[in-house]
N, C-alpha and C. Protein backbone atom coordinates (compact mmCIF):
# COMPACT_ATOMS: atom_id res chain seq x y z
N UNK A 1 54.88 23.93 -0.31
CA UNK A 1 54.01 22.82 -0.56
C UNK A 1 53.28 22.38 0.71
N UNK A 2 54.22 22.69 1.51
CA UNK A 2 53.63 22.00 3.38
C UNK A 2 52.29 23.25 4.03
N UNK A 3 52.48 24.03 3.13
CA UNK A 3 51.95 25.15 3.47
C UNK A 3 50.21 25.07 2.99
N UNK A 4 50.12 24.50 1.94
CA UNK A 4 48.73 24.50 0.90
C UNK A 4 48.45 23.40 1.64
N UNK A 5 48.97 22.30 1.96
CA UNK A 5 48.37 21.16 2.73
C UNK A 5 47.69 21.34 4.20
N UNK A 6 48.54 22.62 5.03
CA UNK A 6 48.46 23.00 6.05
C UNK A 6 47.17 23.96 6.12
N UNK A 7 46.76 24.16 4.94
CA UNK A 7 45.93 25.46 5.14
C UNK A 7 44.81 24.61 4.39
N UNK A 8 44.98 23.81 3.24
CA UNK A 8 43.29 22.68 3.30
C UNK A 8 42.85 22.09 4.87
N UNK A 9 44.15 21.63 5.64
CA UNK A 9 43.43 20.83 6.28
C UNK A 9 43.07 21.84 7.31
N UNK A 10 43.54 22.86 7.83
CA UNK A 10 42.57 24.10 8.47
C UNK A 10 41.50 23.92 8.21
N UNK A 11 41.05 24.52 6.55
CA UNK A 11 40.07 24.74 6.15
C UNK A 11 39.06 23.74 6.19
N UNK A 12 39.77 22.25 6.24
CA UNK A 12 38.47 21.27 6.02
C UNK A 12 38.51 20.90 7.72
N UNK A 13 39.40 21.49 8.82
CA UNK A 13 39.34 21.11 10.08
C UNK A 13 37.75 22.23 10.34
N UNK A 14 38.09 23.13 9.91
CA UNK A 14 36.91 24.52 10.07
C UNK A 14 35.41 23.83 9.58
N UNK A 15 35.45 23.73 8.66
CA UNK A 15 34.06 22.92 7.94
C UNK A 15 33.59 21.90 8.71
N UNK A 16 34.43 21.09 9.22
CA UNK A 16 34.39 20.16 10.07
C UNK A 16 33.59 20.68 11.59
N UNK A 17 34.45 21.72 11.85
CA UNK A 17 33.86 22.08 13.40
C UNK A 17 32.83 22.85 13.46
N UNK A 18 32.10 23.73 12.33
CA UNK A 18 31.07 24.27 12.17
C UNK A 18 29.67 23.24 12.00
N UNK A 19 30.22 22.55 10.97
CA UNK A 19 28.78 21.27 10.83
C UNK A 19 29.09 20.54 12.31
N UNK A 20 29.41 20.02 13.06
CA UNK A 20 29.60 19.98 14.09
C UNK A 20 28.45 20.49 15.07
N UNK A 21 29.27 22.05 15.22
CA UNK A 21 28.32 22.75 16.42
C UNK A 21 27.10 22.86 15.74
N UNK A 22 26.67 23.47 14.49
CA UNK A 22 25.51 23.32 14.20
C UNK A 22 24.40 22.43 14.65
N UNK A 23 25.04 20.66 14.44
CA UNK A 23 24.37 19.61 14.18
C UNK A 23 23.69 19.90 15.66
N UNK A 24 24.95 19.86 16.39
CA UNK A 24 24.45 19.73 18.13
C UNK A 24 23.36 20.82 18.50
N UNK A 25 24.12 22.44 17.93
CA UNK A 25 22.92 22.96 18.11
C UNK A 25 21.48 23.14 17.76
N UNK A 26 21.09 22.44 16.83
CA UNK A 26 20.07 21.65 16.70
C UNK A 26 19.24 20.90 17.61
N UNK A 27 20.12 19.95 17.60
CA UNK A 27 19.54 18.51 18.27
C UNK A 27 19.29 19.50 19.76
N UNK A 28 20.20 20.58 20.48
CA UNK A 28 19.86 20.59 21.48
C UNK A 28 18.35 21.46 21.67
N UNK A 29 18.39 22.42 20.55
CA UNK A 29 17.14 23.13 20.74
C UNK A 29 15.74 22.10 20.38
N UNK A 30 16.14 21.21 19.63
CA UNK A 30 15.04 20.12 19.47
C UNK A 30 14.37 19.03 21.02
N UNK A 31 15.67 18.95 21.79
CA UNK A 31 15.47 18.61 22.70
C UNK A 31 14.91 19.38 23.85
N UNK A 32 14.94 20.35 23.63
CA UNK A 32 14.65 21.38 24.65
C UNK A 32 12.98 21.65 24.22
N UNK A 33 12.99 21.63 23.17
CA UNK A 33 11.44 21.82 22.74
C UNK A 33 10.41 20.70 23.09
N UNK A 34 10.81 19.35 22.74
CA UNK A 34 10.38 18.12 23.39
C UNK A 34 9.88 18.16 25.09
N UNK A 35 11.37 18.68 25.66
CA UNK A 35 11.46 18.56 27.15
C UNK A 35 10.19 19.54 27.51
N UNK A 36 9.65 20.79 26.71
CA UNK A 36 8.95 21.59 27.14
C UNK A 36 7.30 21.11 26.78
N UNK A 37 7.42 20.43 25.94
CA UNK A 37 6.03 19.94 25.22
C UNK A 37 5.55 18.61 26.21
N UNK A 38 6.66 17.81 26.55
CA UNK A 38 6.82 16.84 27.94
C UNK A 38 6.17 17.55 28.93
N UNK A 39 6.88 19.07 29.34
CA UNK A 39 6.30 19.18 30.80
C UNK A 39 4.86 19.25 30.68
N UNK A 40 5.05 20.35 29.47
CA UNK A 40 2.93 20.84 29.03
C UNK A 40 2.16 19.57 29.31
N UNK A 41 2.53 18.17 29.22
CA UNK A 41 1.35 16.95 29.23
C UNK A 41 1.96 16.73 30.45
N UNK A 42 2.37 16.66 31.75
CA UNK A 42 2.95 15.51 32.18
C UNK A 42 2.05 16.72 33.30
N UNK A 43 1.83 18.65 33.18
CA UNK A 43 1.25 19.04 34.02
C UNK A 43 -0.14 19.02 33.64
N UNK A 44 -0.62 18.25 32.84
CA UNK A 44 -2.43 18.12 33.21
C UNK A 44 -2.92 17.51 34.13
N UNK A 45 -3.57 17.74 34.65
CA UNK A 45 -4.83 16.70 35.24
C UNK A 45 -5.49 15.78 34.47
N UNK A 46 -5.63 14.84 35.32
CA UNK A 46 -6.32 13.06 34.52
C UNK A 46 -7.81 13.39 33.59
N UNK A 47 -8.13 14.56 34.23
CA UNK A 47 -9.09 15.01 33.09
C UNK A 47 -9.79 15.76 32.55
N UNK A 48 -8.17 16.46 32.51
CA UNK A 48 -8.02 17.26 31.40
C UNK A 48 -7.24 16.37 30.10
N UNK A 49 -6.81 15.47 30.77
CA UNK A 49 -5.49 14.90 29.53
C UNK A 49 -6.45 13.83 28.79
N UNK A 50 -7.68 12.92 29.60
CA UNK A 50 -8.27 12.22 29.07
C UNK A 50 -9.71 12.37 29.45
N UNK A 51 -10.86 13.36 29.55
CA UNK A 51 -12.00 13.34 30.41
C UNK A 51 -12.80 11.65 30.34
N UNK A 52 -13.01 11.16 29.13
CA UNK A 52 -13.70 9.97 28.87
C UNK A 52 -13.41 9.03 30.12
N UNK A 53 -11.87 8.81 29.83
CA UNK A 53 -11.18 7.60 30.70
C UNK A 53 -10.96 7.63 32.13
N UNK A 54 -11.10 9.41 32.72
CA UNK A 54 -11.17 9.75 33.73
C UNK A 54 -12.43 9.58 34.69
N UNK A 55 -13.56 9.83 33.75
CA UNK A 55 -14.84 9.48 34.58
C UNK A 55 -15.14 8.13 34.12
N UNK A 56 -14.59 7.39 33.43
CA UNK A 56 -15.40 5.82 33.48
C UNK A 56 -14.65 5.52 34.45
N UNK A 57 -13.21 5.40 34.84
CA UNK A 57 -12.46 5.02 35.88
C UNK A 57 -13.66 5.67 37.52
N UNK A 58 -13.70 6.67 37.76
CA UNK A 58 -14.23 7.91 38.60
C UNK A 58 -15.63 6.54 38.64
N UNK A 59 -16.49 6.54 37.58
CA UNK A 59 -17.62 5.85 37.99
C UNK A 59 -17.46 4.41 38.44
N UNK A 60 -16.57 3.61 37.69
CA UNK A 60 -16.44 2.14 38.21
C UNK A 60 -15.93 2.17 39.64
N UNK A 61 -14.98 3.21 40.67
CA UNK A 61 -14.68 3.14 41.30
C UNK A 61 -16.06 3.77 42.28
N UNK A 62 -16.37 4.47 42.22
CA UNK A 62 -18.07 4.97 43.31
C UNK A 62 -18.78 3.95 43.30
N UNK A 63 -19.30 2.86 42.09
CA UNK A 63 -20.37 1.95 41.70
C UNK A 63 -19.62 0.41 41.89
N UNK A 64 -18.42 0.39 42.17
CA UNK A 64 -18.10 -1.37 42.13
C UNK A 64 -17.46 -1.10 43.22
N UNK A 65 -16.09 -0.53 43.15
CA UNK A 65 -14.87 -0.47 44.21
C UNK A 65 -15.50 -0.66 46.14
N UNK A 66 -16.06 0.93 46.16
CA UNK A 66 -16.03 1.08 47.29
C UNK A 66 -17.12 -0.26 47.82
N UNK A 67 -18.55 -0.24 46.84
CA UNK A 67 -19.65 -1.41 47.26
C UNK A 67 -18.65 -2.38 47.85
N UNK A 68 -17.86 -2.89 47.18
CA UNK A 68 -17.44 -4.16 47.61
C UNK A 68 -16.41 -4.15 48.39
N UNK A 69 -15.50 -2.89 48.51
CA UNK A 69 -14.72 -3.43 49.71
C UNK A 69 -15.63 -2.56 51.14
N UNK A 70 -16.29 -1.79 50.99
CA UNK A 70 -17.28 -2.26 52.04
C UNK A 70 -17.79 -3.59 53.04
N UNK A 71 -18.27 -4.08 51.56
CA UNK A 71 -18.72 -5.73 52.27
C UNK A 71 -17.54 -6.17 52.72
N UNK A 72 -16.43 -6.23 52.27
CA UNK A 72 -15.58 -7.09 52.69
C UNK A 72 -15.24 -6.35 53.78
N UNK A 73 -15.20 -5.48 53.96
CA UNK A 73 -14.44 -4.76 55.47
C UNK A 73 -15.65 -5.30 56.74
N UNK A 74 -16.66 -4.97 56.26
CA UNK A 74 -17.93 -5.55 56.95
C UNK A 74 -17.76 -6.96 57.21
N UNK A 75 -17.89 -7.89 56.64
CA UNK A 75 -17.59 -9.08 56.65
C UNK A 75 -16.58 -9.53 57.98
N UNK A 76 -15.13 -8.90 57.37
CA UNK A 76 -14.10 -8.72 58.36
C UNK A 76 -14.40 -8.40 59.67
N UNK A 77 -14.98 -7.47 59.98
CA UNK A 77 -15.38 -6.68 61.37
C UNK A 77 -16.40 -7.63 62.25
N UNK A 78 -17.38 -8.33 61.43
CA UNK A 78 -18.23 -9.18 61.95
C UNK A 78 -17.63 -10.41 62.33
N UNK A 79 -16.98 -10.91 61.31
CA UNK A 79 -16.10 -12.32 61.85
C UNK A 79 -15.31 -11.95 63.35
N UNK A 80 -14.41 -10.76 63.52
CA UNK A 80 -13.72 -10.48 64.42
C UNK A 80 -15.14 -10.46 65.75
N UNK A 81 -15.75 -9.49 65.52
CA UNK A 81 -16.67 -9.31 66.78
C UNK A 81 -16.91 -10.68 67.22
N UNK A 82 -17.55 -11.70 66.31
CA UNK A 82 -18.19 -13.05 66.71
C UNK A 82 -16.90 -13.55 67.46
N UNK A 83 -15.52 -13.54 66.98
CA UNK A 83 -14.68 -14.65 67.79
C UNK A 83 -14.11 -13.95 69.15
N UNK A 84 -13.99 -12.09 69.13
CA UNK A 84 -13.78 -11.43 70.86
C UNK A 84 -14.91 -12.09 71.71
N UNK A 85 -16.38 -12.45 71.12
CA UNK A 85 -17.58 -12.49 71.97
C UNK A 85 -17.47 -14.25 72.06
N UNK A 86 -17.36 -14.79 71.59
CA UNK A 86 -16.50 -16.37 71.74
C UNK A 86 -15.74 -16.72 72.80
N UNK A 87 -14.66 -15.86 72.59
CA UNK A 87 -13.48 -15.87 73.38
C UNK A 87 -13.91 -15.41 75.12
N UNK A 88 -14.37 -14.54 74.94
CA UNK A 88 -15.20 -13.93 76.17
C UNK A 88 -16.17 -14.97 76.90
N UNK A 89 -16.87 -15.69 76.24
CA UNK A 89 -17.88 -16.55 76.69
C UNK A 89 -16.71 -17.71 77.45
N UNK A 90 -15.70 -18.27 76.65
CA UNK A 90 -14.52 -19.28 77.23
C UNK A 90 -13.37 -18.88 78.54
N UNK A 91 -13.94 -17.27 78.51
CA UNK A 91 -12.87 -16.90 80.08
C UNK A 91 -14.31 -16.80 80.78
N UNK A 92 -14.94 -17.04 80.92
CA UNK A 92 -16.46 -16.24 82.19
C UNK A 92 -16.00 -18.39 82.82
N UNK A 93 -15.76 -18.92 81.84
CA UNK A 93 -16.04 -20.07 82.42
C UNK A 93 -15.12 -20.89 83.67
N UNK A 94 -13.65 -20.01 83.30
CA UNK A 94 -13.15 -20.39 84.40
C UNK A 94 -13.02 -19.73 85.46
N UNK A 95 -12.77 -20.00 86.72
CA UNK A 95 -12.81 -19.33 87.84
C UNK A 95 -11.80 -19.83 89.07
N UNK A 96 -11.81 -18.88 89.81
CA UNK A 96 -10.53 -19.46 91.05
C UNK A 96 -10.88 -20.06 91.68
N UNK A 97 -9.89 -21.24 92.12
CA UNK A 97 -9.92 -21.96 92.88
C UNK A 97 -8.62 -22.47 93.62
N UNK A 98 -8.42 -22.08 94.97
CA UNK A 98 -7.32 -22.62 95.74
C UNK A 98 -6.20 -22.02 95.32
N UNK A 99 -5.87 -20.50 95.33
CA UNK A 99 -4.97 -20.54 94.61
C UNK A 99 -4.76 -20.67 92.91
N UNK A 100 -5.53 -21.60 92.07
CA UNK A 100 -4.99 -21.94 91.09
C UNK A 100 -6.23 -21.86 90.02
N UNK A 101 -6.34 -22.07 88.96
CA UNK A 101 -7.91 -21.70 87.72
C UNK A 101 -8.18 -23.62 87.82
N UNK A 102 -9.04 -23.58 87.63
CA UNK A 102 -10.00 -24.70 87.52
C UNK A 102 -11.20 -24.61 86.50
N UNK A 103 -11.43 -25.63 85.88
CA UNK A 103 -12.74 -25.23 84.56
C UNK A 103 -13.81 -26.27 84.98
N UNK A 104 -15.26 -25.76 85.34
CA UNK A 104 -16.36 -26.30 85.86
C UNK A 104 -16.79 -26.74 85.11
């Protein structure tokens, strides 16, 4: 009697471990196919993957970007020059005296 019990539950341990590896081997070749369809997009170029979005980006950056941080770098560079040539004008003014600076 211990014997027919012993040999269902084999049999339903077996059924068991086949749907099992199956399931997994599945899911893993599914994953593996994903992972490969992943790399295929992830190795394009910006435009190849989107040309539209690539050159409106490409043009706003030639036609707005650089114009303006131009000016502003310009801007920057000019403010600096004006306050070295400032600063310069406020040392010519003092001069030695006795030993020690004195301002005329």
């Amino acid at each position: 009697m211990f014997g027919l019990f012993d040999s269902i539950a084999d049999w339903f341990r077996g059924l068991l471990i086949d749907g099992i590896i199956s399931n997994f081997t599945g899911m893993f070749n599914e994953v593996n196919e994903k992972v490969g369809e992943i790399a295929g997009q992830v190795g394009q170029t910006p435009q190849g993957w989107n040309a539209n979005i690539f050159n409106m980006v490409r043009t706003l950056s030639e036609t707005v970007v650089i114009p303006v941080a131009g000016i502003i770098l310009t801007f920057i560079l000019c403010y600096e020059l004006i306050h070295m040539v400032i600063e310069k004008n406020n040392m010519h003014e003092v001069i030695l005296y006795r030993g020690g600076y004195s301002n005329l």
